[in-house]
N, C-alpha and C. Protein backbone atom coordinates (compact mmCIF):
# COMPACT_ATOMS: atom_id res chain seq x y z
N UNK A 1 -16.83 7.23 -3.88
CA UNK A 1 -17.63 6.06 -4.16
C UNK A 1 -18.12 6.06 -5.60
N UNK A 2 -18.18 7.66 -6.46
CA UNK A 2 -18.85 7.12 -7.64
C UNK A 2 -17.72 7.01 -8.63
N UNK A 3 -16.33 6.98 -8.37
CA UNK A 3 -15.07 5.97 -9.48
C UNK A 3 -15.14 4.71 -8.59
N UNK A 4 -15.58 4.31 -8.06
CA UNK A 4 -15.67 2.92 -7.81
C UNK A 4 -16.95 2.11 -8.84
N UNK A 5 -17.74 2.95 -8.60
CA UNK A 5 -19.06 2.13 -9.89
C UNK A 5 -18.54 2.75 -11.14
N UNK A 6 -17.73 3.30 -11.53
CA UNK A 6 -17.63 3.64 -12.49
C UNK A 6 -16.32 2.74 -12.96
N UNK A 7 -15.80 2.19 -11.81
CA UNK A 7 -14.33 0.85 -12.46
C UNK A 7 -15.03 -0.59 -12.27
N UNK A 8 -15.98 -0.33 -11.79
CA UNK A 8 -17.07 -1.61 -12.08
C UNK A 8 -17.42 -2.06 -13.27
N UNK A 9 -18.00 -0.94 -13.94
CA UNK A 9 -18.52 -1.35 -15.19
C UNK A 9 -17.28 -1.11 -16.07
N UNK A 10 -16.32 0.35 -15.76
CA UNK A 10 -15.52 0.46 -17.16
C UNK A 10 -14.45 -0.87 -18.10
N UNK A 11 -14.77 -0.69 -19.04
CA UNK A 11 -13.63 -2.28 -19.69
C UNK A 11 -12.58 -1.04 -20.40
N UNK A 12 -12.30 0.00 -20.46
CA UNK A 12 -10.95 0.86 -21.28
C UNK A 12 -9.97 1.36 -20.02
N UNK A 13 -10.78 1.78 -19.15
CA UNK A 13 -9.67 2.71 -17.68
C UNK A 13 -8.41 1.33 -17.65
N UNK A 14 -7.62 2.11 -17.63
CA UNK A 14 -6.01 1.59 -17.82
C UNK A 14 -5.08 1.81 -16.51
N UNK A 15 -5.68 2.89 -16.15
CA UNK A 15 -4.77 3.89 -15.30
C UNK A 15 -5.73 4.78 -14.11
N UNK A 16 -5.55 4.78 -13.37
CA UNK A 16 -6.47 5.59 -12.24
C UNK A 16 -5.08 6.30 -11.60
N UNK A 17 -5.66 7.44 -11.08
CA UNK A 17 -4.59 8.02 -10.25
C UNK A 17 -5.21 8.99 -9.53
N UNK A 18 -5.39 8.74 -8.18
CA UNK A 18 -6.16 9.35 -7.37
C UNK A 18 -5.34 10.31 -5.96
N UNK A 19 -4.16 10.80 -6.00
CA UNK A 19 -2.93 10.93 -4.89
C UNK A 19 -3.83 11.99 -4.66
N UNK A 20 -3.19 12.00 -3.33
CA UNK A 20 -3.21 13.29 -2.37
C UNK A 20 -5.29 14.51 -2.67
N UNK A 21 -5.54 12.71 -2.66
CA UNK A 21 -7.51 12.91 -2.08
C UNK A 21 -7.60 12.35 -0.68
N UNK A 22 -8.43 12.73 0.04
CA UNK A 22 -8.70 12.05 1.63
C UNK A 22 -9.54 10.90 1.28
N UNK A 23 -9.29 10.01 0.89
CA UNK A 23 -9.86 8.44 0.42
C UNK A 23 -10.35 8.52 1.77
N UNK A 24 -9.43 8.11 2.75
CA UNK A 24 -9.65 7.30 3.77
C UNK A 24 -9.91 5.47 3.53
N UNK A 25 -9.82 4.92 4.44
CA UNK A 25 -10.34 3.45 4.48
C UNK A 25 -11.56 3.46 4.17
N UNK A 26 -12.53 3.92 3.97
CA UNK A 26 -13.83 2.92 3.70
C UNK A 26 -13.91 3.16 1.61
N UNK A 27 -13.22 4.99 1.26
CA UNK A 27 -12.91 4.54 0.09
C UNK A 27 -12.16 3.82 -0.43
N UNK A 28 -10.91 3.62 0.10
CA UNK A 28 -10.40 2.89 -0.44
C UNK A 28 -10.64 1.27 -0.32
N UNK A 29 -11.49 0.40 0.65
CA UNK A 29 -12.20 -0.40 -0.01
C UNK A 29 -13.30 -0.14 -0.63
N UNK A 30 -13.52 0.73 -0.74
CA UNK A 30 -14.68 0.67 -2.26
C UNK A 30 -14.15 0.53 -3.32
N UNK A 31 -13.04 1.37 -3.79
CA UNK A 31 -12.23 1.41 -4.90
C UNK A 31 -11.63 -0.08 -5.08
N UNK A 32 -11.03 -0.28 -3.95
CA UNK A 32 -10.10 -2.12 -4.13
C UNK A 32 -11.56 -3.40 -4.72
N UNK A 33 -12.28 -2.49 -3.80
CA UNK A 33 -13.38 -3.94 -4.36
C UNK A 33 -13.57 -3.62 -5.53
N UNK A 34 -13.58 -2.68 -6.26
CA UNK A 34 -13.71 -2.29 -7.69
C UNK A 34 -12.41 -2.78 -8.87
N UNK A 35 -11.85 -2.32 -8.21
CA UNK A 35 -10.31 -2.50 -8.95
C UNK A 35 -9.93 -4.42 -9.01
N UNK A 36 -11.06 -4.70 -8.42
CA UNK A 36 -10.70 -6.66 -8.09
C UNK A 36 -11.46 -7.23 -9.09
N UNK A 37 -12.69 -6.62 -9.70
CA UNK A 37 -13.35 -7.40 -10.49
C UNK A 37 -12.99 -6.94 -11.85
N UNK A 38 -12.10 -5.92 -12.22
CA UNK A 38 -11.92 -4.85 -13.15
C UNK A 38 -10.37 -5.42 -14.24
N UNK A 39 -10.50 -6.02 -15.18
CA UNK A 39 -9.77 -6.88 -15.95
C UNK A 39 -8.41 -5.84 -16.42
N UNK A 40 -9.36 -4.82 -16.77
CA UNK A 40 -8.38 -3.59 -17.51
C UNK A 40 -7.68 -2.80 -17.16
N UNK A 41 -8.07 -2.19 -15.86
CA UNK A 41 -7.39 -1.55 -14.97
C UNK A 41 -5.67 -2.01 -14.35
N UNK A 42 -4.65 -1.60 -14.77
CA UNK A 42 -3.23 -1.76 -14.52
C UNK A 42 -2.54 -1.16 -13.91
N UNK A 43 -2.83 0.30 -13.63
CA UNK A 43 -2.16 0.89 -12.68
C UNK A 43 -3.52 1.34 -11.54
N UNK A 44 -2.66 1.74 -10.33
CA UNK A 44 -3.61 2.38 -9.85
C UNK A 44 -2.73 3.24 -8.41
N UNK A 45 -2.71 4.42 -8.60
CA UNK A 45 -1.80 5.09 -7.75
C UNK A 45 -2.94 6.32 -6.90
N UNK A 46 -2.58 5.39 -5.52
CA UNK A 46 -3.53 5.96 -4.53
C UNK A 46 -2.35 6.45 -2.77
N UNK A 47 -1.00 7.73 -3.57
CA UNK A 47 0.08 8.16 -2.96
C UNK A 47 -0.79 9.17 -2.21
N UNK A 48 -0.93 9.07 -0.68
CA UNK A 48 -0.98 10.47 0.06
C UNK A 48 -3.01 10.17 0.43
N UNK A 49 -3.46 9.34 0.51
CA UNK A 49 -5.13 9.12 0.54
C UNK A 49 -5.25 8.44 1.66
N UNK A 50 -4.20 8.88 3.01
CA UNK A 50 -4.94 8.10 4.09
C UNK A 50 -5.64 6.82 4.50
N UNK A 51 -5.35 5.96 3.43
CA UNK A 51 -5.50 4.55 3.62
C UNK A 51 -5.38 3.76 5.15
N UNK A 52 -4.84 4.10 5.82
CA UNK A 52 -4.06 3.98 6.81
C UNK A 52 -4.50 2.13 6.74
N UNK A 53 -4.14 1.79 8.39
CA UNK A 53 -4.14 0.15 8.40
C UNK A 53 -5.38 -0.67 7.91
N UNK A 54 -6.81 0.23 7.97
CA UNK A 54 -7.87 -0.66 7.29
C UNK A 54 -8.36 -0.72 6.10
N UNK A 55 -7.46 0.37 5.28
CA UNK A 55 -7.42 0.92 4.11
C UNK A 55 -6.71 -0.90 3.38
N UNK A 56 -5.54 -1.04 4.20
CA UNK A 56 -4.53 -1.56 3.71
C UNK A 56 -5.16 -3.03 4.24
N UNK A 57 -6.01 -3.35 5.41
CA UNK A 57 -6.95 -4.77 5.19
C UNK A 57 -7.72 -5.03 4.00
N UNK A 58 -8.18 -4.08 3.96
CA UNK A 58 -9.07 -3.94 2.88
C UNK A 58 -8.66 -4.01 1.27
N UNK A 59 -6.89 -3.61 1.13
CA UNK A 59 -6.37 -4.26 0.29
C UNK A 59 -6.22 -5.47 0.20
N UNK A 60 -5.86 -6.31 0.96
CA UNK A 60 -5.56 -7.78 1.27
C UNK A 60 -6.94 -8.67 0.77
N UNK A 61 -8.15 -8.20 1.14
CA UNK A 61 -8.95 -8.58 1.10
C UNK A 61 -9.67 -8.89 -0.10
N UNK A 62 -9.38 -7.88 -0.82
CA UNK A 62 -10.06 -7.61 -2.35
C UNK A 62 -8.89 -7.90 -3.74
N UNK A 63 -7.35 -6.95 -3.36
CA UNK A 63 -6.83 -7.06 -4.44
C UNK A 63 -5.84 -8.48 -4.12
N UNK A 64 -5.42 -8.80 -3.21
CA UNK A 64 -4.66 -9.97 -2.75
C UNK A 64 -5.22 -11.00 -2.84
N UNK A 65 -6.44 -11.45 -2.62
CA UNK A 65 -6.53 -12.70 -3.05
C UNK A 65 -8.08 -12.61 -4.20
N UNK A 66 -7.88 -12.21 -5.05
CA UNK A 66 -8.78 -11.50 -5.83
C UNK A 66 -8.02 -11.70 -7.93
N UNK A 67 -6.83 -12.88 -7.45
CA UNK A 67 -6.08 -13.02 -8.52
C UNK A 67 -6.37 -13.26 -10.19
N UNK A 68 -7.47 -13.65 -9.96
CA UNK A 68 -7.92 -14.22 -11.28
C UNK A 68 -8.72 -13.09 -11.82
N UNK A 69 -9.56 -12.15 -11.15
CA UNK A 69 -10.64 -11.13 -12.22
C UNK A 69 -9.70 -9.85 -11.74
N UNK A 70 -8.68 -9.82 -11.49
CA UNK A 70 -8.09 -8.68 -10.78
C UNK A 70 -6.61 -8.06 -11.98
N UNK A 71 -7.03 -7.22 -12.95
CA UNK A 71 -6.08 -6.96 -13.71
C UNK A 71 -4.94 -6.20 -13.21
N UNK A 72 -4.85 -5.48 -12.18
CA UNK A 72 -3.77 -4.74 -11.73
C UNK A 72 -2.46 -5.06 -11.46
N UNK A 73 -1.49 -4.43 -11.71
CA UNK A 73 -0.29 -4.98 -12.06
C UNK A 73 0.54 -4.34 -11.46
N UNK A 74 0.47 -2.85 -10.67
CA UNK A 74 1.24 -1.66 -10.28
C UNK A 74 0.24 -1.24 -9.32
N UNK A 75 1.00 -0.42 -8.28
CA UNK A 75 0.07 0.03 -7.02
C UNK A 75 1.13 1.07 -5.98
N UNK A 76 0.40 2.22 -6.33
CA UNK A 76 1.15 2.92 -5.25
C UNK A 76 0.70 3.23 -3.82
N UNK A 77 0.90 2.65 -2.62
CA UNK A 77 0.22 3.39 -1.78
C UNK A 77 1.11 3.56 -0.63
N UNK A 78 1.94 4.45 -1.20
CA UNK A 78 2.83 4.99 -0.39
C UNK A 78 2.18 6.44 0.29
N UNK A 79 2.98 6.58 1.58
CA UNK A 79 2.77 7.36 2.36
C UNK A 79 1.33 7.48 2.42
N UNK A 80 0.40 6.54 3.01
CA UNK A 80 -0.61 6.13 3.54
C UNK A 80 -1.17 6.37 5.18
N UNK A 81 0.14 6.00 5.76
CA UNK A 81 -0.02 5.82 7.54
C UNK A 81 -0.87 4.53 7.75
N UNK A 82 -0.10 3.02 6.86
CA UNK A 82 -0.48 1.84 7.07
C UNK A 82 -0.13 1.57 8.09
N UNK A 83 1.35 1.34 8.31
CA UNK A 83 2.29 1.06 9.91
C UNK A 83 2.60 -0.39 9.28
N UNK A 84 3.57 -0.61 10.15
CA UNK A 84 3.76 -1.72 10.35
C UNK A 84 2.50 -2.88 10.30
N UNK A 85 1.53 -3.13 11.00
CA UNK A 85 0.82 -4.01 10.59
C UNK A 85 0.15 -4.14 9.61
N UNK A 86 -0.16 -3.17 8.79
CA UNK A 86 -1.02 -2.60 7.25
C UNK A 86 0.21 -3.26 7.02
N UNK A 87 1.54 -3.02 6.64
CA UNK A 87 2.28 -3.42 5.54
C UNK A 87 2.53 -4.87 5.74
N UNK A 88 2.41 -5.40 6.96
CA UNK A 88 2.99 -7.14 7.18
C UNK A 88 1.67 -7.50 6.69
N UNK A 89 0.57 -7.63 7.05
CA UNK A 89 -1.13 -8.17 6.18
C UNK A 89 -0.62 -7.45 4.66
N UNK A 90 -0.06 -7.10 4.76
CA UNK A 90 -0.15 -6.81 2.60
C UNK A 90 0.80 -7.77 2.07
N UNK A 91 1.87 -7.98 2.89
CA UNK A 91 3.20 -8.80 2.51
C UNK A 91 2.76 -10.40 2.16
N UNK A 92 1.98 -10.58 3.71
CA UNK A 92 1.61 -11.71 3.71
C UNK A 92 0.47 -12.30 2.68
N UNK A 93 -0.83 -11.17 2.16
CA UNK A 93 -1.62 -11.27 1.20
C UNK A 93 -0.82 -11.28 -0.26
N UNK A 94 0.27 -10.69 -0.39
CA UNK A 94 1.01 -10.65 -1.72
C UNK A 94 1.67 -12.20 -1.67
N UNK A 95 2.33 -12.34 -0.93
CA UNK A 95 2.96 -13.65 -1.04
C UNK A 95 2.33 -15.18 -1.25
N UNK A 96 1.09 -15.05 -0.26
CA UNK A 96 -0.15 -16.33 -0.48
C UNK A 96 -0.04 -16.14 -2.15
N UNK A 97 -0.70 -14.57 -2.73
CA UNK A 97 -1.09 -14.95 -4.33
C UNK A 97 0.00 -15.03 -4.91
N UNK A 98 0.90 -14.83 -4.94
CA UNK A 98 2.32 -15.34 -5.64
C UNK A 98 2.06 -16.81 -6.01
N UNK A 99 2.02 -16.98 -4.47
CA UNK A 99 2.39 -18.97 -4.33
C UNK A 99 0.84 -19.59 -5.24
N UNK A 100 -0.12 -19.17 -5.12
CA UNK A 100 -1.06 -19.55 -5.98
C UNK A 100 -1.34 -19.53 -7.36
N UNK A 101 -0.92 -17.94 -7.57
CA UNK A 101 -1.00 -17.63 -8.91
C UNK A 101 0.20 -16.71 -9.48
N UNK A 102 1.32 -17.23 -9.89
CA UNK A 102 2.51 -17.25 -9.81
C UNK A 102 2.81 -15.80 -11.10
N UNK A 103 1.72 -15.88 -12.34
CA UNK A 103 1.85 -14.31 -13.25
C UNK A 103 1.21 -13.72 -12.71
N UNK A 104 0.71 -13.56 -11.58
CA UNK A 104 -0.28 -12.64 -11.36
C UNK A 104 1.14 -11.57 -10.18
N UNK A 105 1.61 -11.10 -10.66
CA UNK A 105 2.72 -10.20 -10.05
C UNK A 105 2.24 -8.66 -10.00
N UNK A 106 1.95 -7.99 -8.86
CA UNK A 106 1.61 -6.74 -8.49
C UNK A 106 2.83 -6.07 -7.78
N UNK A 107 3.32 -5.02 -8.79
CA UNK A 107 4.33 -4.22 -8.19
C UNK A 107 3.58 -2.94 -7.16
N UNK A 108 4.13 -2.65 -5.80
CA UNK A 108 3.16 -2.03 -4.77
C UNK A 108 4.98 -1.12 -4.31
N UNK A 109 4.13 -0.43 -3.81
CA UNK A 109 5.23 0.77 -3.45
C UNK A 109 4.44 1.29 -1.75
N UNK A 110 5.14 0.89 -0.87
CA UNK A 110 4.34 1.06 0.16
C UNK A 110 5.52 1.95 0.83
N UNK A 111 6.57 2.81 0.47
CA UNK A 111 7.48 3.85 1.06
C UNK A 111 6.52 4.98 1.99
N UNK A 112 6.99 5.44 2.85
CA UNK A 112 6.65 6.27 3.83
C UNK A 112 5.50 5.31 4.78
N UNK A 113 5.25 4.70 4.86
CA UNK A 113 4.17 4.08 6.07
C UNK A 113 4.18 3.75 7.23
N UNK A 114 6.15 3.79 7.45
CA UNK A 114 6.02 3.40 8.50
C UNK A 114 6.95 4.77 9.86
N UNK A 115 6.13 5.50 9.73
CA UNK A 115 6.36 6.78 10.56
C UNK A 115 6.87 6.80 11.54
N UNK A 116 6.41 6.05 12.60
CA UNK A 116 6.78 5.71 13.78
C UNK A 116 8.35 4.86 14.20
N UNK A 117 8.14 3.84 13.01
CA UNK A 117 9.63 3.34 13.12
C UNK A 117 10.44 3.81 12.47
N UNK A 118 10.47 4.56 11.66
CA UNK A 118 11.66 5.55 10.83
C UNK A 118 11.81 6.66 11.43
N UNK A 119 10.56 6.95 12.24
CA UNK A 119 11.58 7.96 13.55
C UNK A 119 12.27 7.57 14.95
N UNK A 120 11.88 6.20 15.12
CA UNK A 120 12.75 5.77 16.32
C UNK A 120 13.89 5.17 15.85
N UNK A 121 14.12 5.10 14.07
CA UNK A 121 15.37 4.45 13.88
C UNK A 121 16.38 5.78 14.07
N UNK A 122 16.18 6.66 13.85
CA UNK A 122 16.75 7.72 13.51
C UNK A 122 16.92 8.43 14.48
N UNK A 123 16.00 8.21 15.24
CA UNK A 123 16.57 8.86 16.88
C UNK A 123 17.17 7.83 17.53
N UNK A 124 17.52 6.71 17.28
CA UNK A 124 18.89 5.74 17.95
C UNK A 124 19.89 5.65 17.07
N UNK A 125 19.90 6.04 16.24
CA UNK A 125 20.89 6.29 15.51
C UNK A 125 21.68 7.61 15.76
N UNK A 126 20.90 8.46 15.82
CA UNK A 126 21.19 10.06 16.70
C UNK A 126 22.23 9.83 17.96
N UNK A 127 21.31 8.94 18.94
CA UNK A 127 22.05 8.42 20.05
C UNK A 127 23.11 7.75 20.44
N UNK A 128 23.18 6.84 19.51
CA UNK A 128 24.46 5.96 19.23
C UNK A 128 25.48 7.01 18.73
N UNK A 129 25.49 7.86 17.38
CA UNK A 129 26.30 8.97 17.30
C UNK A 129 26.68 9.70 18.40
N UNK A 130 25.84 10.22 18.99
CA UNK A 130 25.69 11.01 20.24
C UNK A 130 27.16 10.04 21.44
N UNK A 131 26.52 9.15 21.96
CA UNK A 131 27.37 8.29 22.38
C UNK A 131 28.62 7.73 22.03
N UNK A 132 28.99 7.76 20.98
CA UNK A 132 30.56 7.54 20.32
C UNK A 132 31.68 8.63 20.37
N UNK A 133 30.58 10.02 20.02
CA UNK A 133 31.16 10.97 20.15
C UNK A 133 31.47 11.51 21.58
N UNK A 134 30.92 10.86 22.76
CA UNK A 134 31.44 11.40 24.03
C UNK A 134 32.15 10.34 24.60
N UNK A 135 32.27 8.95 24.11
CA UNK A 135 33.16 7.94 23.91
C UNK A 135 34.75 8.53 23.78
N UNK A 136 34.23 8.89 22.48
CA UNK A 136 35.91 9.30 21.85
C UNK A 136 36.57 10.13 22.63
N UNK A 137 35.78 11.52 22.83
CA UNK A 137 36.25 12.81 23.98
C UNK A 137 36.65 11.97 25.03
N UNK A 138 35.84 11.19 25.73
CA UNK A 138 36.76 10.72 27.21
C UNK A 138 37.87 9.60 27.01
N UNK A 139 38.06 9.35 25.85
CA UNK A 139 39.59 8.82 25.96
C UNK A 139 40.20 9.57 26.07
């Protein structure tokens, strides 16, 4: 909470990079609400901080439609444990500010979040292999 008052007031921070801290959701809306009013601030890479899905409302909320006092331009918050619904509310918050405010373009990196379905792709994919291969044998 105290780099959040501290990207409140700062006008030079360019760059924040906070990976692999236990943010959790309630820091990381502290930080987003910070990072929304914060002109200067351009990157901000928050890889491995447990954001998980309210982390990632709480993005929507502050940096998504937050277009006009919101300098950020880059965003990592990969491998979070958003899921699937953290990342569709971010998609859908990115896309509204697109359509509104068309330079206001935030590159976001949301890789690894979705845990659950990249292991059930991969275990039917397993299976289907699995299955072709005892396919083939009984011809």
């Amino acid at each position: 909470f105290a780099l959040s008052k501290v990207l409140e007031k700062a006008e030079y921070i360019q760059e924040v990079i906070v990976s692999r801290n236990r943010i959790g959701p309630y820091g990381a809306a502290a930080l987003f609400l910070a990072a929304s009013k914060n002109k200067s601030l351009k990157t901000l890479i928050m890889r491995k901080c447990r954001i998980g899905e309210r982390g990632a409302f709480a993005f929507c909320e502050h940096i998504a439609k937050n277009a006009g006092s919101c300098g950020l331009r880059q965003i990592d918050l990969s491998v979070n444990r958003i899921g699937f619904v953290g990342e569709k509310a971010i998609r859908d918050a990115l896309t509204t500010r697109y359509t509104e405010y068309p330079a206001s373009i935030i590159h976001i990196d949301l890789n690894g979040n979705l845990v659950f379905q990249e292991i059930m792709n991969g275990v039917t994919h397993g299976i289907g292999i699995l299955l072709c291969t005892i396919g083939t044998v009984m011809l």
